[in-house]
PDB file of N, CA and C in Angstrom:
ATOM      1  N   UNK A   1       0.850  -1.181   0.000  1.00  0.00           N
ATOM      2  CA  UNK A   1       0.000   0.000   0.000  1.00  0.00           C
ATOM      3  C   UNK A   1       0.892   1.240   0.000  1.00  0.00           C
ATOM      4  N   UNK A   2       0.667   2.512  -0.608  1.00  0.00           N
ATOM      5  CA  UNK A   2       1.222   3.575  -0.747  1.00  0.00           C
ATOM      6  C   UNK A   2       1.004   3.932   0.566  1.00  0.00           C
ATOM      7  N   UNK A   3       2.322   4.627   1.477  1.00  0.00           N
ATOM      8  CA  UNK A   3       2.575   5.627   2.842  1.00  0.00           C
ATOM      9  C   UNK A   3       1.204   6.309   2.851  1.00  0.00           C
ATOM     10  N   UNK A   4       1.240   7.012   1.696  1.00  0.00           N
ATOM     11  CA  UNK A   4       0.441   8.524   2.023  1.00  0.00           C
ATOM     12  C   UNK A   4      -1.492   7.982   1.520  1.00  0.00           C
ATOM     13  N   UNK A   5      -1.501   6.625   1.319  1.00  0.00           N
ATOM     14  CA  UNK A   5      -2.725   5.795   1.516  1.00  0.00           C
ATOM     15  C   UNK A   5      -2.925   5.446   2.821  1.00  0.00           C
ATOM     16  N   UNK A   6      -2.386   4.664   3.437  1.00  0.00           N
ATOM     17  CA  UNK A   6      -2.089   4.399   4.416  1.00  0.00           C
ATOM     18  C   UNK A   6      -2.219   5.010   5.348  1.00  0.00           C
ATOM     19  N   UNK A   7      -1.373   6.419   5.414  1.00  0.00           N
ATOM     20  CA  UNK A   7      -1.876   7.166   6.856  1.00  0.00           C
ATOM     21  C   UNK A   7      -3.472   7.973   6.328  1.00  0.00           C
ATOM     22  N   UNK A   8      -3.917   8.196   5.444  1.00  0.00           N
ATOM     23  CA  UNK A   8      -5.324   8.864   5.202  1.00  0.00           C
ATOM     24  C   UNK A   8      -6.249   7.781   6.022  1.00  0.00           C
ATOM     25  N   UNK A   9      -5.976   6.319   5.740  1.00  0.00           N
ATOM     26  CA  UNK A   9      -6.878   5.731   6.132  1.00  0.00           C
ATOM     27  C   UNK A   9      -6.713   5.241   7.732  1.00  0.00           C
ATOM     28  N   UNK A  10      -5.100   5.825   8.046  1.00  0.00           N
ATOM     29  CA  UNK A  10      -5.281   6.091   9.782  1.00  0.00           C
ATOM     30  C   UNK A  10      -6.210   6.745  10.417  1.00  0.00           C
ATOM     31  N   UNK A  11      -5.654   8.390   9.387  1.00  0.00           N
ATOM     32  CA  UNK A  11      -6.593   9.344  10.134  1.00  0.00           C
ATOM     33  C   UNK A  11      -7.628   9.296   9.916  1.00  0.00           C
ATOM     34  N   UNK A  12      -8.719   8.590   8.651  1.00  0.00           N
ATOM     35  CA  UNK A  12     -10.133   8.307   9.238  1.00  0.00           C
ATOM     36  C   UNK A  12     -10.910   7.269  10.061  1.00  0.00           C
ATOM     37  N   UNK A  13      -9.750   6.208  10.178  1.00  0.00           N
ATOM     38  CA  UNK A  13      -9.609   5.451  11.355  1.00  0.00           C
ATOM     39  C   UNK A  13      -9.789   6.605  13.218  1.00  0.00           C
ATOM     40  N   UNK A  14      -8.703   7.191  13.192  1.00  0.00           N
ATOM     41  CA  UNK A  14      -8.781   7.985  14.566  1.00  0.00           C
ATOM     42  C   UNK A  14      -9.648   9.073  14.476  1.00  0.00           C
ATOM     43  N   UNK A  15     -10.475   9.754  13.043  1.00  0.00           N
ATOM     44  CA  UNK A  15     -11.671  10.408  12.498  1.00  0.00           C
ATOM     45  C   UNK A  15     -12.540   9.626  13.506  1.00  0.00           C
ATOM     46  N   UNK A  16     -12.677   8.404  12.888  1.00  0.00           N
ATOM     47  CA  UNK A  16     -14.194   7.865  13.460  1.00  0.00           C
ATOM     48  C   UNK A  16     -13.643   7.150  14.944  1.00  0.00           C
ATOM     49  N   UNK A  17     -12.964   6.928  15.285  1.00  0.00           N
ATOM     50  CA  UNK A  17     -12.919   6.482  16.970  1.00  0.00           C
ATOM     51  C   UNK A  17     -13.533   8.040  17.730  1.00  0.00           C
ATOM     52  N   UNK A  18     -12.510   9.097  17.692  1.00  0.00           N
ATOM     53  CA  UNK A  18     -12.963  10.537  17.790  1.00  0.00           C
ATOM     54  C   UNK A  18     -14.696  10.474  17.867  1.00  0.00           C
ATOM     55  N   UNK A  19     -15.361  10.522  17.171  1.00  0.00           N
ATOM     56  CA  UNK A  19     -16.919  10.420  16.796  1.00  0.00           C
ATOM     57  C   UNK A  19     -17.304   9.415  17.594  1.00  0.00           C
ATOM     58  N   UNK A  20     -17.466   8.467  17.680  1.00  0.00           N
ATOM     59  CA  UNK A  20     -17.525   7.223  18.561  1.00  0.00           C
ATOM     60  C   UNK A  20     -17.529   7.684  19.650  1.00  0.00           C
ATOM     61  N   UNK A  21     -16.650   8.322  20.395  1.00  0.00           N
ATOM     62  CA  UNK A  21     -15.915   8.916  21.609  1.00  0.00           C
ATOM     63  C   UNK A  21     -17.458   9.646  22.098  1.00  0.00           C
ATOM     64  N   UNK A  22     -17.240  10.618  21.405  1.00  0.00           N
ATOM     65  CA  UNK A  22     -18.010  11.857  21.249  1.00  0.00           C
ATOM     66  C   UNK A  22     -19.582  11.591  21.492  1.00  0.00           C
ATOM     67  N   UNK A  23     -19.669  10.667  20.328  1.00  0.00           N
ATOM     68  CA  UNK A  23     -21.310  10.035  20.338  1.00  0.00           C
ATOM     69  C   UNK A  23     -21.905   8.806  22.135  1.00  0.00           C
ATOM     70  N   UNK A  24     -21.178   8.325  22.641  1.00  0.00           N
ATOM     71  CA  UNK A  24     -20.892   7.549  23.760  1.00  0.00           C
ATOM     72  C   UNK A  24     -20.938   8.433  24.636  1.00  0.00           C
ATOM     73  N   UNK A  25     -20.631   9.307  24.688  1.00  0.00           N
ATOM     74  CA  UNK A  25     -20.329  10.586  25.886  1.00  0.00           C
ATOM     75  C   UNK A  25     -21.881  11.335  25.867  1.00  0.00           C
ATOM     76  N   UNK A  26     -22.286  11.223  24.473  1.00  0.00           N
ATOM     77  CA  UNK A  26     -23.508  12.323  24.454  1.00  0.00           C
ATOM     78  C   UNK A  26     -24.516  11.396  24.778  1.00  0.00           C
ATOM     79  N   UNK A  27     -24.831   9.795  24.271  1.00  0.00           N
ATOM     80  CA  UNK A  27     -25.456   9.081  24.994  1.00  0.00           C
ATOM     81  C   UNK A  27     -25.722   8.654  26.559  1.00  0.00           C
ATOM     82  N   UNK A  28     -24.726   8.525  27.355  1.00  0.00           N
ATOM     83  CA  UNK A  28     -24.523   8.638  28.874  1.00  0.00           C
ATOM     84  C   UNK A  28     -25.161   9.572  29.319  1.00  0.00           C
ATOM     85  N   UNK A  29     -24.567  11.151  28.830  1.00  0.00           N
ATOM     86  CA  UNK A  29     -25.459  11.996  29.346  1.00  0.00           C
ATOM     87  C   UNK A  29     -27.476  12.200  28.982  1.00  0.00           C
ATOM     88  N   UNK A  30     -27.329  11.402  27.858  1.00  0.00           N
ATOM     89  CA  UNK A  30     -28.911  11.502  27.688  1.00  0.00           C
ATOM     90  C   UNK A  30     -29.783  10.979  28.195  1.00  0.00           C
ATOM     91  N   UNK A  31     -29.003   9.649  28.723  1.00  0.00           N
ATOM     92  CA  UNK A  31     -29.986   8.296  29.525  1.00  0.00           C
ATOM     93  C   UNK A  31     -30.743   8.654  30.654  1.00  0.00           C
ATOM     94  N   UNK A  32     -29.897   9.720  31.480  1.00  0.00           N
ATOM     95  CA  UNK A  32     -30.377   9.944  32.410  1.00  0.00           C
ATOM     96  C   UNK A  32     -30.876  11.100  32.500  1.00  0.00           C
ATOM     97  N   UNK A  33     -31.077  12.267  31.536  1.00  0.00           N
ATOM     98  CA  UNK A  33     -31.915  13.274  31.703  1.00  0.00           C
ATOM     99  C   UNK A  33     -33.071  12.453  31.189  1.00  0.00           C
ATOM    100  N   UNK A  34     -33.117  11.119  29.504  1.00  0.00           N
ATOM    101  CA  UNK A  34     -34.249  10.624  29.842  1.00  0.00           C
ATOM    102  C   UNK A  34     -35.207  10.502  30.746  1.00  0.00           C
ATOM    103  N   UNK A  35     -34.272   9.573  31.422  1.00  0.00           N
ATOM    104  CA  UNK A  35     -34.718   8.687  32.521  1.00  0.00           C
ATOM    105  C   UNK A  35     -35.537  10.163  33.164  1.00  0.00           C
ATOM    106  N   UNK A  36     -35.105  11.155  33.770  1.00  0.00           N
ATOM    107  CA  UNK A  36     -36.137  12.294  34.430  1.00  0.00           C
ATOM    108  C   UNK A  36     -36.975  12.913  34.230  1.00  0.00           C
ATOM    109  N   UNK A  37     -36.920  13.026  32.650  1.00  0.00           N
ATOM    110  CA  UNK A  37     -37.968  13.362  31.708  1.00  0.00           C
ATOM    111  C   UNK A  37     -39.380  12.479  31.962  1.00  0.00           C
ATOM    112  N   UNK A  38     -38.856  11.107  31.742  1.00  0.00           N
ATOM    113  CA  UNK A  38     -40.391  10.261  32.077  1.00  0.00           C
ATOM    114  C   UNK A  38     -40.746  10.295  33.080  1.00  0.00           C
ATOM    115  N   UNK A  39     -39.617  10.561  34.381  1.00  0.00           N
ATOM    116  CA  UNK A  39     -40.200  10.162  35.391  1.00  0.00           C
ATOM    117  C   UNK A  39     -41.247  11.516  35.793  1.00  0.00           C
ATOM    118  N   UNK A  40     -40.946  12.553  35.521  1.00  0.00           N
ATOM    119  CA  UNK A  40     -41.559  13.842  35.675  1.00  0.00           C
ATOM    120  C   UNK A  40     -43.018  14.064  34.891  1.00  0.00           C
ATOM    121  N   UNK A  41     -42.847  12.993  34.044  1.00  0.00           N
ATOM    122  CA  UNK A  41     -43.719  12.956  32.678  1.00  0.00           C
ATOM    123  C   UNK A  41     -45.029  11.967  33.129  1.00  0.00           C
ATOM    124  N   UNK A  42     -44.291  11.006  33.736  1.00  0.00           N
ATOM    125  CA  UNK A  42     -45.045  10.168  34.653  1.00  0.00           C
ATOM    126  C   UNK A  42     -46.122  11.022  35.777  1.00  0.00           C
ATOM    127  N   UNK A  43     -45.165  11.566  36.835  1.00  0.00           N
ATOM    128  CA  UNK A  43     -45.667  12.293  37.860  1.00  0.00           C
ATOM    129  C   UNK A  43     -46.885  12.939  36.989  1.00  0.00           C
ATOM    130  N   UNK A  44     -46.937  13.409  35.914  1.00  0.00           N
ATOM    131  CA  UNK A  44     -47.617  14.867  35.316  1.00  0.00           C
ATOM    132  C   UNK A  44     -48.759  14.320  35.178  1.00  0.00           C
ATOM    133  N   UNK A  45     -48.607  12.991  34.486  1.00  0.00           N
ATOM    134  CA  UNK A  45     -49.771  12.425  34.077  1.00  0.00           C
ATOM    135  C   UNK A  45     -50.485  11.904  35.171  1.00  0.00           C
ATOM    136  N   UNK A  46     -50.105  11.509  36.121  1.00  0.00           N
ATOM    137  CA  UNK A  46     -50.554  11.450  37.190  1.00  0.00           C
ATOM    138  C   UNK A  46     -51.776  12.066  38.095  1.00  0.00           C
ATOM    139  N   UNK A  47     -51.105  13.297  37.632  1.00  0.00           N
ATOM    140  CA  UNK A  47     -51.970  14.906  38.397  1.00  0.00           C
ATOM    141  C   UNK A  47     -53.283  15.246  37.128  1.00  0.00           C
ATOM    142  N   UNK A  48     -52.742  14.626  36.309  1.00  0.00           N
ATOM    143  CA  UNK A  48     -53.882  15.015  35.471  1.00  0.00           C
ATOM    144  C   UNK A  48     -55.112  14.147  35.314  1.00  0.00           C
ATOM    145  N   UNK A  49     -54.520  12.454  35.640  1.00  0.00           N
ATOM    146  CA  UNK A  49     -55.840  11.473  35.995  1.00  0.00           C
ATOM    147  C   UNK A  49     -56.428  12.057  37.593  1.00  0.00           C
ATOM    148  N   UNK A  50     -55.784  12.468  38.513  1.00  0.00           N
ATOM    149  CA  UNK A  50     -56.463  12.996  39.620  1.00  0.00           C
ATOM    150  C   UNK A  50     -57.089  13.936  39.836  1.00  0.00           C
ATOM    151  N   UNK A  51     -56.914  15.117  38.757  1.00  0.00           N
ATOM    152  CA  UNK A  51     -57.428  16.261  38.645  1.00  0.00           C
ATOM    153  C   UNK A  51     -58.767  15.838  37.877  1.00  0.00           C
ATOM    154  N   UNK A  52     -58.421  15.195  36.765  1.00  0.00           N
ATOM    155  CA  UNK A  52     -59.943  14.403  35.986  1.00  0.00           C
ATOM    156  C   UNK A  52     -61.176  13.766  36.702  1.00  0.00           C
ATOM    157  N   UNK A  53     -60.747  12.735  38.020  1.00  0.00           N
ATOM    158  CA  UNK A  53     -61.634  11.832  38.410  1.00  0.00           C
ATOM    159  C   UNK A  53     -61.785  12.916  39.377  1.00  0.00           C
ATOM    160  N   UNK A  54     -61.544  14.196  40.183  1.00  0.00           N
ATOM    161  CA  UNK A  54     -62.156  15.450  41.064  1.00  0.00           C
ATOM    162  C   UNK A  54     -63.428  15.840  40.096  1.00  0.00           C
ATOM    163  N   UNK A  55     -62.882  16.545  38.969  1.00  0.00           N
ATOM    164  CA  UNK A  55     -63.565  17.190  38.529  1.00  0.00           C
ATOM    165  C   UNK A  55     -65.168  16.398  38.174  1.00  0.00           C
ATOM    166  N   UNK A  56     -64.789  15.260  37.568  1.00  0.00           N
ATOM    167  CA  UNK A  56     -65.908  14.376  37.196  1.00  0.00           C
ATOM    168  C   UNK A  56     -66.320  13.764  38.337  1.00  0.00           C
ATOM    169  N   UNK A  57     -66.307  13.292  39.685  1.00  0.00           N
ATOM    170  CA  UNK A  57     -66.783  13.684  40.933  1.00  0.00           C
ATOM    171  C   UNK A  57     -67.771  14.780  41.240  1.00  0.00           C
ATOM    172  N   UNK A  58     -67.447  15.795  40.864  1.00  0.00           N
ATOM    173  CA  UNK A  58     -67.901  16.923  41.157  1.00  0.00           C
ATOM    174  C   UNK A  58     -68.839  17.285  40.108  1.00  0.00           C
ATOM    175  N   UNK A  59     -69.227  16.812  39.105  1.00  0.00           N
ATOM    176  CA  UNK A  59     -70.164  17.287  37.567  1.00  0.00           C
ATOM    177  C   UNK A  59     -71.419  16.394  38.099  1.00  0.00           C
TER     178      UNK A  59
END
């Protein structure tokens, strides 16, 4: 293989580890704002079946 083949296909070798890196890091952090999102999302819905069966109580 030609040198200057060779290292191009290093550096998009250490290109995409880089990205990989990057993408792994941004996943970790997402799991768990997920994770709070539903759980908050949960709670919400919550207040809104209790607020429903008041109101329709009350009609």
């Amino acid at each position: 293989m030609v040198p200057h083949i060779r290292h191009r296909e290093n550096s998009q070798v250490f290109a995409l580890s880089a990205v990989a890196q990057r993408l792994a890091q941004e996943l970790a952090a997402a799991e768990p704002k997920l994770g709070r999102q539903q759980k908050n999302s949960a709670a919400t819905q919550r207040r809104i079946t209790e607020i429903q069966e008041e109101l329709s109580s009350k009609s």
